[in-house]
Structure formats: C-alpha cells, structure tokens
Protein backbone atom coordinates (compact mmCIF):
# COMPACT_ATOMS: atom_id res chain seq x y z
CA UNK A 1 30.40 79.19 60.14
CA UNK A 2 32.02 79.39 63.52
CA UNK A 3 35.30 77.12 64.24
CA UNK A 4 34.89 73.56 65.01
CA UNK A 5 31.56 73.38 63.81
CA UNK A 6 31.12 70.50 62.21
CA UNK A 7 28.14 70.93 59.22
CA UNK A 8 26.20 68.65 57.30
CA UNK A 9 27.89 69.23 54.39
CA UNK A 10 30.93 67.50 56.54
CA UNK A 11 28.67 64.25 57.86
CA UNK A 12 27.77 63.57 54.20
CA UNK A 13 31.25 63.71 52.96
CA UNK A 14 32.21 60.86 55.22
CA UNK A 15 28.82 59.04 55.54
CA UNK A 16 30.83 55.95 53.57
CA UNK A 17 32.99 56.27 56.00
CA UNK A 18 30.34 56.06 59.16
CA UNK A 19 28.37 53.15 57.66
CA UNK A 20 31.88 50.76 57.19
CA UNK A 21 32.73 52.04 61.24
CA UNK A 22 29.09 50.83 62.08
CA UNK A 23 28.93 47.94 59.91
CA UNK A 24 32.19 46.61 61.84
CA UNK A 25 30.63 47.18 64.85
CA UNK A 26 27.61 44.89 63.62
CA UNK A 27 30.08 42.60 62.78
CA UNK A 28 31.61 41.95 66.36
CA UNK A 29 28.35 42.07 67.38
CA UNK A 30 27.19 39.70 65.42
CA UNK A 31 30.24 37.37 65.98
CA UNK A 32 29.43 37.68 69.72
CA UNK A 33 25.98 36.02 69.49
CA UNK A 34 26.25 34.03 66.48
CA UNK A 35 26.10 30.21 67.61
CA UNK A 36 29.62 28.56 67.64
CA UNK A 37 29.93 26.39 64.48
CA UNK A 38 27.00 26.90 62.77
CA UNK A 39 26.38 29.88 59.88
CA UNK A 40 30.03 29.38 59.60
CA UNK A 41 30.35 32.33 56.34
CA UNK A 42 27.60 34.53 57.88
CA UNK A 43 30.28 37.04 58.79
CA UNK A 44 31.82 36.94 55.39
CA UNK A 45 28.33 37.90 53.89
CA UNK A 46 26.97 40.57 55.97
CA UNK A 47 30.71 42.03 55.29
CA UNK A 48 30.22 41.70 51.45
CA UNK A 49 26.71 42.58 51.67
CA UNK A 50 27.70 45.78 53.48
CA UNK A 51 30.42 46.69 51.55
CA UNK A 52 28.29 45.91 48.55
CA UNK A 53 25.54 48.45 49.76
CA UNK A 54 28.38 51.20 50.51
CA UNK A 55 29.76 51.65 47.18
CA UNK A 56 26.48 51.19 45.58
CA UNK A 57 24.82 53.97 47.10
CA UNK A 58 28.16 56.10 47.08
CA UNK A 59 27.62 55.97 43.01
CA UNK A 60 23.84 56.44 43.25
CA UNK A 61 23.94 59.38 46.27
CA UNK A 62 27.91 60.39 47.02
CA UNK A 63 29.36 61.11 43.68
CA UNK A 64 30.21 64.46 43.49
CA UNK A 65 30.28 64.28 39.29
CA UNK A 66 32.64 67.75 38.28
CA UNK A 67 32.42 69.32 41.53
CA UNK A 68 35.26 69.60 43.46
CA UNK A 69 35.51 71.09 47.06
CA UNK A 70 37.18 71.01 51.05
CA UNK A 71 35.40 69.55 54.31
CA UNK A 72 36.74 69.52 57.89
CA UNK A 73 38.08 72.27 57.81
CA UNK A 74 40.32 72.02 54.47
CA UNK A 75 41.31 68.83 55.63
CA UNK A 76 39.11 66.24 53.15
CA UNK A 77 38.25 66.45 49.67
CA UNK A 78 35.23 65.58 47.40
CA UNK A 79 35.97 65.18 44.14
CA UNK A 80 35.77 62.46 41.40
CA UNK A 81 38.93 61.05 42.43
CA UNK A 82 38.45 60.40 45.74
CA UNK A 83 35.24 58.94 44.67
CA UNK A 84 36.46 56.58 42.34
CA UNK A 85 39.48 55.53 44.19
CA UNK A 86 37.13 54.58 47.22
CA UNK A 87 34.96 52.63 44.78
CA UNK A 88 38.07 50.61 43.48
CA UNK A 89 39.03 49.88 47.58
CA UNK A 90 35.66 49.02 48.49
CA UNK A 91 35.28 46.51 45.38
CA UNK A 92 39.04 45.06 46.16
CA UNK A 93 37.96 44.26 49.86
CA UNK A 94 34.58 42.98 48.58
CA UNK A 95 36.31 40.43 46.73
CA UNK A 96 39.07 39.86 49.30
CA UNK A 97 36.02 39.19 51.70
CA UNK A 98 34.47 36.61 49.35
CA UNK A 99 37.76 34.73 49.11
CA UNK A 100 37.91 34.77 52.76
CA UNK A 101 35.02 32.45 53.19
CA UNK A 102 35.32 28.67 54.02
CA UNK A 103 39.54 29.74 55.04
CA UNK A 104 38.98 28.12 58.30
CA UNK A 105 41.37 30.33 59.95
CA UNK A 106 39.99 33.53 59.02
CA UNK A 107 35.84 33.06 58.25
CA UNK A 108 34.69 32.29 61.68
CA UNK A 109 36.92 35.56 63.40
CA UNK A 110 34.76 38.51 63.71
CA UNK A 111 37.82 40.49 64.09
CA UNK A 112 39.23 39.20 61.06
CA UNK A 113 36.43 41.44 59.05
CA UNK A 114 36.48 44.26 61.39
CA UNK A 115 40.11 44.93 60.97
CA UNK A 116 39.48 44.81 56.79
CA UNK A 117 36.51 47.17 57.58
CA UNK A 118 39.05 49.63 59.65
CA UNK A 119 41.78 49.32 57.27
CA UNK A 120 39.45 50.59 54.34
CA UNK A 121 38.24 53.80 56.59
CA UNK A 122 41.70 54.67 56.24
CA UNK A 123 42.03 54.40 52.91
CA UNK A 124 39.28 55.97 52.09
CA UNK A 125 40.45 58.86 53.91
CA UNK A 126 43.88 58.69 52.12
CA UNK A 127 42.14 59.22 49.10
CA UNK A 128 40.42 62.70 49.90
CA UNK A 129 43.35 63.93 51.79
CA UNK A 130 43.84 67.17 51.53
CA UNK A 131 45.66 68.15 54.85
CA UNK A 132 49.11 66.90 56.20
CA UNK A 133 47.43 66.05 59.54
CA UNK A 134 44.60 64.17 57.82
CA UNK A 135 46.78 62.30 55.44
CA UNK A 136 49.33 60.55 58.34
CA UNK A 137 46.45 59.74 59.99
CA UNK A 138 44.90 58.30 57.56
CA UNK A 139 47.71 56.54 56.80
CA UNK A 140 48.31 55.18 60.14
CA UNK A 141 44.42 54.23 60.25
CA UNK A 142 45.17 52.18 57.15
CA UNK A 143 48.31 50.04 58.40
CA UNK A 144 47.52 49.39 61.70
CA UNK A 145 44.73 46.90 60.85
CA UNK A 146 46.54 45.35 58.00
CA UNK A 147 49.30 45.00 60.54
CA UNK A 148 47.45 42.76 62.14
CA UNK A 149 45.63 40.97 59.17
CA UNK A 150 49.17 40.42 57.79
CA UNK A 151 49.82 38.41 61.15
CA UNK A 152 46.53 37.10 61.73
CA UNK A 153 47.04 33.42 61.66
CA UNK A 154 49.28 33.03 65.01
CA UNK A 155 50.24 29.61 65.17
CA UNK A 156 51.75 29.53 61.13
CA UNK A 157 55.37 30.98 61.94
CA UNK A 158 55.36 32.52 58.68
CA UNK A 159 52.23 34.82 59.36
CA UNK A 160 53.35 35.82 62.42
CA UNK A 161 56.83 36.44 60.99
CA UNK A 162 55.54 38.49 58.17
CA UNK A 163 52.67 40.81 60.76
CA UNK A 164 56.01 41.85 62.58
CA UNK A 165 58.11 42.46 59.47
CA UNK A 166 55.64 44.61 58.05
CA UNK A 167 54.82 46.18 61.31
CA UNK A 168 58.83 47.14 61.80
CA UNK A 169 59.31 47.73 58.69
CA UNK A 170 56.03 50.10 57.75
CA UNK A 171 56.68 51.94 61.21
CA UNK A 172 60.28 53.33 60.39
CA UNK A 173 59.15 54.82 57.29
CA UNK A 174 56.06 56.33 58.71
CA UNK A 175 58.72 58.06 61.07
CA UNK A 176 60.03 59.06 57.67
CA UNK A 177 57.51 60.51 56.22
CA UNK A 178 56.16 62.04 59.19
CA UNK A 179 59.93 63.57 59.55
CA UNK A 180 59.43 65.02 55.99
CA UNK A 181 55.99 66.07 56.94
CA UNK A 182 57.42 68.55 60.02
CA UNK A 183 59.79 69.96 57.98
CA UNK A 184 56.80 71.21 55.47
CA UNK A 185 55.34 72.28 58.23
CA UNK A 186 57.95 74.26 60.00
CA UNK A 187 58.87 76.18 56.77
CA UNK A 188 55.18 76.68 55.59
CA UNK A 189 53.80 77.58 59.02
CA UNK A 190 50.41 75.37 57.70
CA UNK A 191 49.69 71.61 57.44
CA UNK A 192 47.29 72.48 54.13
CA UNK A 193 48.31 71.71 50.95
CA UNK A 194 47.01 74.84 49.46
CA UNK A 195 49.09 77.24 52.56
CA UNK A 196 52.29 74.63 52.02
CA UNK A 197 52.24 75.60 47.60
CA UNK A 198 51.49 79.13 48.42
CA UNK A 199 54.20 78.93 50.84
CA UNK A 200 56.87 77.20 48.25
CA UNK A 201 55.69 79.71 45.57
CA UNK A 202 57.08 82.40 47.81
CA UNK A 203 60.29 80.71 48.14
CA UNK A 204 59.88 79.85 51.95
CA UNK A 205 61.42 76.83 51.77
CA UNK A 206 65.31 76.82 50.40
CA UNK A 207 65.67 74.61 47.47
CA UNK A 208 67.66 72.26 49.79
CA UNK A 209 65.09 71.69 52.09
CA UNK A 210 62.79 71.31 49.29
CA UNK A 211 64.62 68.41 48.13
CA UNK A 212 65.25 66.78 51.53
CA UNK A 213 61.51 66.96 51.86
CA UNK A 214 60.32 65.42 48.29
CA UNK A 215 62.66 62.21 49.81
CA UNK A 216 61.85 61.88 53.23
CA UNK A 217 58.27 61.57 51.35
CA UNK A 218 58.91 59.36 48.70
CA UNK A 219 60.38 56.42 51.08
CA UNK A 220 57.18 57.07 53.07
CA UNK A 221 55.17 56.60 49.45
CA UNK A 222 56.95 54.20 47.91
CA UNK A 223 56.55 51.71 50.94
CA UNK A 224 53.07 51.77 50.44
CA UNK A 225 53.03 51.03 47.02
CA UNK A 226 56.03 48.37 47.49
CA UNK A 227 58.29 50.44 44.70
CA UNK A 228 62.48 49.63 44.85
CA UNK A 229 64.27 50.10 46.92
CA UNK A 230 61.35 50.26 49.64
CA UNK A 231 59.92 46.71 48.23
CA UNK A 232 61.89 44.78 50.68
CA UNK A 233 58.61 43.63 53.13
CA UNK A 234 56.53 42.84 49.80
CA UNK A 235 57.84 39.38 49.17
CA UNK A 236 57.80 38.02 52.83
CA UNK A 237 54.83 39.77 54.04
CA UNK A 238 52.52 38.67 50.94
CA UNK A 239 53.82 35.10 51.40
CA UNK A 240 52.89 34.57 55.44
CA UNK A 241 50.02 36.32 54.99
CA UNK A 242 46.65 35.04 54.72
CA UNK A 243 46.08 34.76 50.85
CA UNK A 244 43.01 36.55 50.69
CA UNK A 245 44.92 39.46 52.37
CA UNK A 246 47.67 39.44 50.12
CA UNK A 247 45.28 39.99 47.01
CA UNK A 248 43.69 42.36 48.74
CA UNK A 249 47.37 44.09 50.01
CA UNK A 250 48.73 44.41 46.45
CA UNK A 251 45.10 45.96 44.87
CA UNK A 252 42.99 48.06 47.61
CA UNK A 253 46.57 49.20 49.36
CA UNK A 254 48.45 49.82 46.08
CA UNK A 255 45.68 51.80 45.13
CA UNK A 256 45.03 54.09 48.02
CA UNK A 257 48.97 54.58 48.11
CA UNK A 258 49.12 55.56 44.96
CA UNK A 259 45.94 58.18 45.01
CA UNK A 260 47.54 59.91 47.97
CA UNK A 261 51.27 60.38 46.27
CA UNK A 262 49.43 62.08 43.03
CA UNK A 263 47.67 64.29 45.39
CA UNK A 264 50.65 65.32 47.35
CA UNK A 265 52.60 65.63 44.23
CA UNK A 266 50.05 67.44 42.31
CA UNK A 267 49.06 69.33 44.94
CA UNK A 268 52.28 70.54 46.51
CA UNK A 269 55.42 70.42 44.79
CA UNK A 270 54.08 72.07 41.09
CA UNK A 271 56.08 74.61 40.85
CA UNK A 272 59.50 72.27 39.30
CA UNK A 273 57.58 69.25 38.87
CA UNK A 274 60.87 67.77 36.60
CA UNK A 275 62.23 67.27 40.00
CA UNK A 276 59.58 64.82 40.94
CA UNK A 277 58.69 63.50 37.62
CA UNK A 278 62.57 61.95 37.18
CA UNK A 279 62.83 60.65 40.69
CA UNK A 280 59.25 58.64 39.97
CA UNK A 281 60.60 57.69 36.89
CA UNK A 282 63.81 55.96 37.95
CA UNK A 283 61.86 54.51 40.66
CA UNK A 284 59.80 53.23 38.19
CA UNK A 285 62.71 52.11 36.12
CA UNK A 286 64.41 50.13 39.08
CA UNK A 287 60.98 48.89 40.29
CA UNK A 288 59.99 47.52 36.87
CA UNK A 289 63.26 45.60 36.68
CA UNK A 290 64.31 44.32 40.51
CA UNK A 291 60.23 43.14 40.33
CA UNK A 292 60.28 41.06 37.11
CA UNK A 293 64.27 39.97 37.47
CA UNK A 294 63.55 38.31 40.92
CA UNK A 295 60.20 37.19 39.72
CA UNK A 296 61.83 35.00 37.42
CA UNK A 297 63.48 32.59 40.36
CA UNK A 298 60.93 32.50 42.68
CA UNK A 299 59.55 28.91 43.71
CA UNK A 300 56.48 29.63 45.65
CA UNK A 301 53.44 31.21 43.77
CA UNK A 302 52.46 34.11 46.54
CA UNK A 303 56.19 35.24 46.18
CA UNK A 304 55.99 35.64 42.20
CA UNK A 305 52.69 37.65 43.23
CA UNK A 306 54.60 39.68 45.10
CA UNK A 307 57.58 40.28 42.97
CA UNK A 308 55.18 40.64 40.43
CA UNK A 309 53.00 43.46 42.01
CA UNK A 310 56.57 45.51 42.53
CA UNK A 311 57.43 45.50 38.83
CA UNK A 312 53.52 46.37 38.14
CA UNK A 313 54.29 49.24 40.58
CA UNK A 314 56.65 50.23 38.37
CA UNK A 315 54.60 50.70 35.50
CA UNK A 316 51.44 52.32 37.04
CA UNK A 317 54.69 54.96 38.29
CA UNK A 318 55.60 55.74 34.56
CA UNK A 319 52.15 57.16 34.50
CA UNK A 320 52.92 59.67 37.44
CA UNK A 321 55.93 60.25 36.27
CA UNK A 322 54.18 61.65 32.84
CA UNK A 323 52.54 64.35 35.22
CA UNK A 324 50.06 64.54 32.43
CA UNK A 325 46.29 64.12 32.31
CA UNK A 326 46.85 61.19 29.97
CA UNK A 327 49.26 59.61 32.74
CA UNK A 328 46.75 60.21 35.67
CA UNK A 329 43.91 58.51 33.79
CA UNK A 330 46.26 55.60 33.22
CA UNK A 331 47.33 55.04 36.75
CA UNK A 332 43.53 55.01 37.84
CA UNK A 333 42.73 52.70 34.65
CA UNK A 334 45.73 50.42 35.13
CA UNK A 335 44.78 50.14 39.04
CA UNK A 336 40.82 49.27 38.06
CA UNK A 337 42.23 46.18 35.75
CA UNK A 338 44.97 45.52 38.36
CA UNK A 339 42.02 44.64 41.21
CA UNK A 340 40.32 42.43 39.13
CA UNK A 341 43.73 40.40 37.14
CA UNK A 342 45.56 40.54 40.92
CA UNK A 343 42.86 39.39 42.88
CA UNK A 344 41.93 36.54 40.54
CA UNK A 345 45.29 34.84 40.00
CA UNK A 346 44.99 35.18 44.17
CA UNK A 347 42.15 33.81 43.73
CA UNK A 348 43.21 30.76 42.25
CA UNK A 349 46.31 30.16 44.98
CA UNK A 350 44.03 30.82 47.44
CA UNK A 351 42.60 27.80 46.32
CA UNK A 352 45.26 25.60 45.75
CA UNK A 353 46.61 26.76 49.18
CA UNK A 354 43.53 25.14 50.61
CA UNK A 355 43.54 21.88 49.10
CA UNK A 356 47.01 21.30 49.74
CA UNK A 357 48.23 23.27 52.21
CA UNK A 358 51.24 25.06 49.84
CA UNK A 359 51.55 27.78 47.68
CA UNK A 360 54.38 26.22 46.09
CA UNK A 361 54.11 26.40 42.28
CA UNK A 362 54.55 22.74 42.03
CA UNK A 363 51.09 22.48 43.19
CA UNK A 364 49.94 24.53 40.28
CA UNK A 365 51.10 21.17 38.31
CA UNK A 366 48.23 19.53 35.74
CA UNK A 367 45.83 22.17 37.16
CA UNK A 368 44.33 21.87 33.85
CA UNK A 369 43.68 18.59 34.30
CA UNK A 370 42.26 18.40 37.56
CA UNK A 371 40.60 21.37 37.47
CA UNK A 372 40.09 23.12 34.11
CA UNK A 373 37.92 26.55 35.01
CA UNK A 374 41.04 27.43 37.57
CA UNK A 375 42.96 26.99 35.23
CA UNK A 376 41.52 29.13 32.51
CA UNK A 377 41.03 32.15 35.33
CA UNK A 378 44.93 31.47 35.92
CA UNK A 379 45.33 31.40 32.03
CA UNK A 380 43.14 35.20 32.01
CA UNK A 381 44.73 36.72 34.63
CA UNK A 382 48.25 35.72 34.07
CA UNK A 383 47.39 36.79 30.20
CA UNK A 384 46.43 40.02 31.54
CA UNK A 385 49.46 40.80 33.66
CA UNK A 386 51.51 40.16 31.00
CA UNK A 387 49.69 42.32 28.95
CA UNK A 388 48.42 40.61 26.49
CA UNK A 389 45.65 41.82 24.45
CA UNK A 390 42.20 41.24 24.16
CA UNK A 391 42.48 41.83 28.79
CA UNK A 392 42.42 44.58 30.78
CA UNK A 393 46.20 44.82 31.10
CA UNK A 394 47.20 45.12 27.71
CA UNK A 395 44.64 48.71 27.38
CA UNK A 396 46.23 49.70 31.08
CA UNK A 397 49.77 49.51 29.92
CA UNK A 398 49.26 51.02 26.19
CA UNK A 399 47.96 54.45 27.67
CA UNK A 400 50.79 54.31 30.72
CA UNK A 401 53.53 54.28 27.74
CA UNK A 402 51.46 56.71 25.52
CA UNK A 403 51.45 58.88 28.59
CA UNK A 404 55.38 58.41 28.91
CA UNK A 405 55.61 59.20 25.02
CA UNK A 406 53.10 62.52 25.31
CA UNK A 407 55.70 63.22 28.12
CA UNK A 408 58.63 62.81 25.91
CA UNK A 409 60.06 59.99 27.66
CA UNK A 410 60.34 57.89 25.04
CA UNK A 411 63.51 56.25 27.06
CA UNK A 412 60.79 54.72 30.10
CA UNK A 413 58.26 53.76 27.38
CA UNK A 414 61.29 51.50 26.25
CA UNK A 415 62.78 50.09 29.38
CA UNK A 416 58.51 49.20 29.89
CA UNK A 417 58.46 47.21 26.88
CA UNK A 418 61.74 45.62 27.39
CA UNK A 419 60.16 44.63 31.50
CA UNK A 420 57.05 43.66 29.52
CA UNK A 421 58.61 40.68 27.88
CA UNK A 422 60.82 39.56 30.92
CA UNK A 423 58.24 39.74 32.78
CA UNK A 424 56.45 37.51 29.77
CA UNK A 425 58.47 34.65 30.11
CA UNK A 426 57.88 34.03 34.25
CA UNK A 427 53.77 33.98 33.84
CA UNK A 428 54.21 32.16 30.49
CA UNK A 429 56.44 29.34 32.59
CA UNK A 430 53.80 29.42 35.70
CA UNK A 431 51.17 28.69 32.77
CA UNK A 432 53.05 26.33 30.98
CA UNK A 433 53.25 24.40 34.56
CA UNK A 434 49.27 24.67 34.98
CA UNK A 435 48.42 23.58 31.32
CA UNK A 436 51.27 20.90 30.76
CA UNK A 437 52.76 19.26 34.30
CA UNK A 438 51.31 15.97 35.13
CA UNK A 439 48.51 16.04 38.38
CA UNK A 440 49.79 14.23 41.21
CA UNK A 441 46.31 13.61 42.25
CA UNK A 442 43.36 13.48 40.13
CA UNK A 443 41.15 14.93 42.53
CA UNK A 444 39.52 18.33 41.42
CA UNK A 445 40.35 21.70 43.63
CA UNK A 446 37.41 22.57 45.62
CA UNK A 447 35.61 25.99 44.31
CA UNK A 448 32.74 27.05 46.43
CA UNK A 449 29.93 29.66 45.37
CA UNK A 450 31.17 32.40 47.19
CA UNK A 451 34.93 31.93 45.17
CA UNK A 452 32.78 31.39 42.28
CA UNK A 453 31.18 34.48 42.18
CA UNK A 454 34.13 36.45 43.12
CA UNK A 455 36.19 34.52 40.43
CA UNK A 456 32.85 35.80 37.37
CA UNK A 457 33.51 39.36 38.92
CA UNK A 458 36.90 39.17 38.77
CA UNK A 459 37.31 38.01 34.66
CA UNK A 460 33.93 39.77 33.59
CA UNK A 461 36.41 42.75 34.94
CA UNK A 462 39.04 41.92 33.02
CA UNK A 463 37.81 41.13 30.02
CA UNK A 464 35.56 43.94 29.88
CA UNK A 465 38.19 46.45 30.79
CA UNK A 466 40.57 44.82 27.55
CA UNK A 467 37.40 45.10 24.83
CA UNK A 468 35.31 48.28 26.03
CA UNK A 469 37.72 50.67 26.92
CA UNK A 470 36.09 54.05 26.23
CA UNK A 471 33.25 54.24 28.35
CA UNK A 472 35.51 53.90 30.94
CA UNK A 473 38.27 56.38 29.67
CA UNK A 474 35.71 59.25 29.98
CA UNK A 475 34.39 58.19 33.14
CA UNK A 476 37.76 58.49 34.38
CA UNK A 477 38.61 61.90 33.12
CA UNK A 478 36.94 63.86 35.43
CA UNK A 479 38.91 62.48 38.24
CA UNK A 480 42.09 63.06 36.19
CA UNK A 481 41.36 66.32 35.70
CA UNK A 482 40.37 66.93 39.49
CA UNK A 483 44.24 65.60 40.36
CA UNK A 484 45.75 68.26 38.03
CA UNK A 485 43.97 71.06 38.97
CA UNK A 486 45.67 73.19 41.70
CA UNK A 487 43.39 74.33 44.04
C-alpha cells in the first residue's frame, strides 16, 4: 500500500463515524423543511433513532472482539476499547437527546442536535487515538460543539456566561496540552505513540523534559474530566447550561476524557509508570475531597451535580492510578453505571427545571408528594452515587478500591471510603428534602414519554449493573486488556 491511500479497511473503521456526520446533515436538512410549529420533537427522534441504529449495528457489524490493530496511517485504533467507549458516548447522547425533547429552547433547533452529533465524532475519535495529531484534533472536534451547546440558550445570561467560560477556559489548556504535545514531538522526531515509547526507551528525552511533558498533559486531561485543580469551569458551566447538556457533559465527555488519558498513559509513558500513577492518585485524592467538601454547601441542584461529578472523577482516577488490569476494568465499569445514575438524577432536574423554571433544590421540596416516580428515580440514582448497594455504584466503586488495594495503595482505598461517606450525607440531605419537605403546590411535575423512556433506560441500567455484575466484568476485559498491552 502506497502513501495516502486510503483502504477499505480505513472507511470501515470510521463508518460510525460517517453515518453520525450524515445523519447531522439529515438533521439540518430536515429542520430546513420541516413546517414551523408542528412535529415539534421530530428532530429529537430521528436523532435518537439514528444514534440508536449506530451503536446497534457497531455491536452487531463493528466490534472488533480480541483483535486489536492501526488505521490511517497509525493514527486510529480498533480495538475493544475504543469500541466500548464509543458505545457508552453514543448511549449517553441518546439519552441526553431524549431529555432534550419538549425543552422549548432546544427541541425545535436543528443545530441544537447537529452540534451533539459533531461533538460525539470527536469523541469517538478520542477514543481510538492512537496518534498525537489525531488525538488534539479530536479533541478540538469534541469541544468546539459543546462550546456552543454549553451557550446555546442566548438570551439566559447564565448560558451565555457559562458557553464563554468554558470556551476561555477549555482553550488555554488545549494550548497546554498542545505545548506538551510539541515537546514529545521535538524530542521523539514522531507524533505516534509507538515512535514517541520507542523514543523514551532510548532515553531521547531527558528525565526533565519527561516530567515537564507528563504535566503540560495532565492539565490538558484533567480539564476534560473536571479533576482539581482544573475543575474550576465544572460548577458554572454545568449550571448555565442547558440541563440535558450538562448530563450529557459529566457522562459522554467524562468518558471520552478519560479513555484518551489511559491510552496516552498506557501507551507512552510505561517505562516509570510510578511517576504517573502518584500524580493521578493525588489528583484523585484532592478531586475526591474539593468535589464532595463543596458539594456539601451548594444551594442549587445542577451545582451539587457538578461538584458531585468532580469528586466521582476522583474515584474513577484511583482506578488509573492502580495501572492494573483490575483498575482499567473499573474505570470503564464505573463510567457505564455513571451514564445511567448521572443522567437520571439530570433527568429528574431537568424536569423540575421545566415546571418551575429553577434548579434550586428548594424546588426538589415534597417531590414525593407531588410526584412520587421522580422521586423514587431521584431516590435510585442518588442511592447509587452514594454507593449504596444493591445499584450500579456500589459494584463500580468496590472494584476501583480493590484495584487501589491489588496496587498496594491501601492509603487511596481509605481516603475513598472516608469521601464515600461525606459525600453520603449531601445526597442523603437532597433526599431527605424530596421525601420529607412540604409541596408548595400540589400539582404533579410533568413527565412526557420520551423522559419516560429515557428515565426506564436509565434505572433498568442501574439496577442491573448493581445485581448482575459478571456478565459485564468479562465483557469488559478484553478492552482492559487492549489498554495494557503496549503495542
């Protein structure tokens, strides 16, 4: 094969890929024709419909099962992690598109869906990175849209507020990152990760550099997956946001940050790896606590999310930090239960934000009361971030701290149980306001199919994920074993 000849083995690689940049295209197509006020959620379900159809057929056709090989050139590859970590974006934005529907500043906006669609091309690209080049674009195909998602509602100061924040903000350390990135390349002569080890194995790159490198990264990284110190957009961003788009910012982002920092970990700096394990972990430490500490005084409901999802952060980073294959399967277990628990209790704001216009957690008051299935998917999913057994969260953060113990970390395994129970006390207080506060209005919250449905996937997911655990432990382990591997 010739340079720059593009195969078929390439096209099908990316085929997910081509069908989402088509389907947006149908999309603002669509939204061009489509009579004005009428089918007013037939965007929202050709999106889900789409999205639906893409990640069924990449399990049926597109999973690569134990292979593992490069595309493009070395820049892109298949494996079972990539595969599954597109399959846990596509179902967060699925959801995130159902709770879109009947927002009346968002469902009727053809662009609204087109930039989701975008965002996930990114990050599905993020996940098979294999190439310096390919992963800051990637990256960079990723943010862009949610920059503008995260700003999408114009006239609400806050939204517009938080697009720019995170736009500043996500911007500087991209420059960051990208800074780190040139200095790999300068030393390694190569943009591969396979030339950059080779080249660190033959001690091109001074020790110094080495470490001046693994930070400049690391900011870059731990912005995208909102870990301390680099949390500071988290709070304000998911709060002006669109609701739907902060559920679907702290799942289907989180995850496809956190695929592409194994990878470059994994892939690249192996030859010390103590270096990077004890930087993740104190980031995890610091995370874990800033998250749950701050969560404990916040007033509005998004912003406890937020808080929330840092300290979360913070545990799925004690399993990277483990650098074992135990560790790697809990990250990718504890980010399958995180979509579904995350996107739920968003689920149930988002509709509270609706009826009354707040996110305030005073408006979570009597929600048993007035409406008692919200408040039993608030009672799940808040159960399930705090880790409580028999829900997905409570499996996800017993094999992250048996990773940290096979690790011999015994210390983070500690400072996670001592977060788990701070963080107990804030989601047991935001229950205790749902279950025992007195309704200022007796009218029931407004729960339409589409929410309906996404709110079944969403605790059939958790609950499922908390009682059968194995099936899913060895459908997993392929993946894990694909991120260890050095190729």
């Amino acid at each position: 094969m010739g340079p720059g000849i593009v195969t078929l083995v390439d096209l099908y690689a990316i085929l997910p890929e081509i069908a989402l940049v088509i389907l947006a295209a149908l999309i603002m197509v669509l939204d061009l024709f489509r009579p004005k006020r009428r089918y007013d959620n037939l965007l929202g379900w050709v999106t889900f419909i789409g999205i639906s159809l893409i990640a069924i057929l990449g399990i049926v056709l597109f999973w690569p099962g134990n292979e593992s090989f490069l595309v493009w050139g070395g820049m892109l590859r298949v494996d079972s992690a990539a595969a599954i970590f597109r399959l846990i974006i596509l179902m967060g934005a699925a959801l995130a598109v159902l709770f879109s529907m009947h927002i009346d500043s968002v469902n009727q906006r053809g662009e609204y869906f087109a930039m989701l669609l975008f965002s996930i091309i990114g990050m599905g690209l993020m996940a098979a990175a294999s190439d310096l080049i390919m992963l800051y674009l990637a990256i960079e195909i990723t943010a862009i849209p949610l920059y503008v998602l995260a700003g999408f509602i114009t006239r609400e100061k806050k939204s517009a507020e938080s697009g720019l924040k995170y736009l500043l903000f996500g911007a500087m350390t991209s420059a960051v990152m990208l800074y780190g990135f040139s200095l790999l390349y300068g030393f390694s002569g190569s943009t591969q990760f396979s030339s950059i080890l080779a080249a660190l194995q033959e001690g091109l790159i001074p020790p110094g550099i080495q470490a001046m490198i693994l930070f400049l990264v690391v900011v870059g990284f731990g912005f995208k997956v909102s870990a301390v110190p680099f949390h500071f957009w988290a709070p304000d961003v998911y709060e002006g946001s669109p609701t739907p788009v902060s559920g679907f910012l702290s799942t289907s982002s989180k995850a496809a940050g956190f695929i592409a920092l194994m990878r470059f970990l994994l892939s690249v700096f192996v030859i010390e790896p103590q270096i990077w394990m004890l930087i993740v972990a104190m980031l995890a430490t610091i995370s874990m606590l800033t998250g749950n500490l701050l969560a404990m005084v916040q007033k509005d409901a998004k912003r406890l999310l937020a808080f929330s999802s840092i300290s979360h952060a913070g545990y799925i980073l004690i399993g990277v930090a483990s650098g074992t294959a135990l560790g790697m399967k809990g990250v990718i277990y504890y980010l399958l239960a995180y979509l579904f628990t995350n996107t739920a209790a968003f689920g149930v704001i988002n509709a509270i934000e609706r009826e009354t216009g707040s996110s305030e957690l005073n408006q979570l008051n009597g929600l048993m009361k007035r409406s008692p299935g919200l408040a039993l998917i608030l009672l799940v999913s808040f159960l399930s971030l705090a880790g409580i057994p028999p829900f997905g969260g409570f499996i996800s953060k017993i094999i992250v701290f048996s990773a940290a113990v096979e690790a011999n970390m015994v210390w983070l395994l500690l400072v996670g149980i001592l977060n788990s129970i701070i963080g107990l006390y804030y989601y047991l207080t935001v229950l205790r306001i749902a279950f025992t506060g007195d309704a200022e209005v007796s009218k029931p919250v407004t729960v339409f199919p589409a929410w309906k449905f996404a709110f079944a996937i969403c605790v059939l997911g958790i609950i499922v994920l908390g009682v059968i655990y194995s099936p899913w432990m060895n459908w997993i382990g392929q993946a894990s074993t694909n991120l260890l591997i050095v190729h």
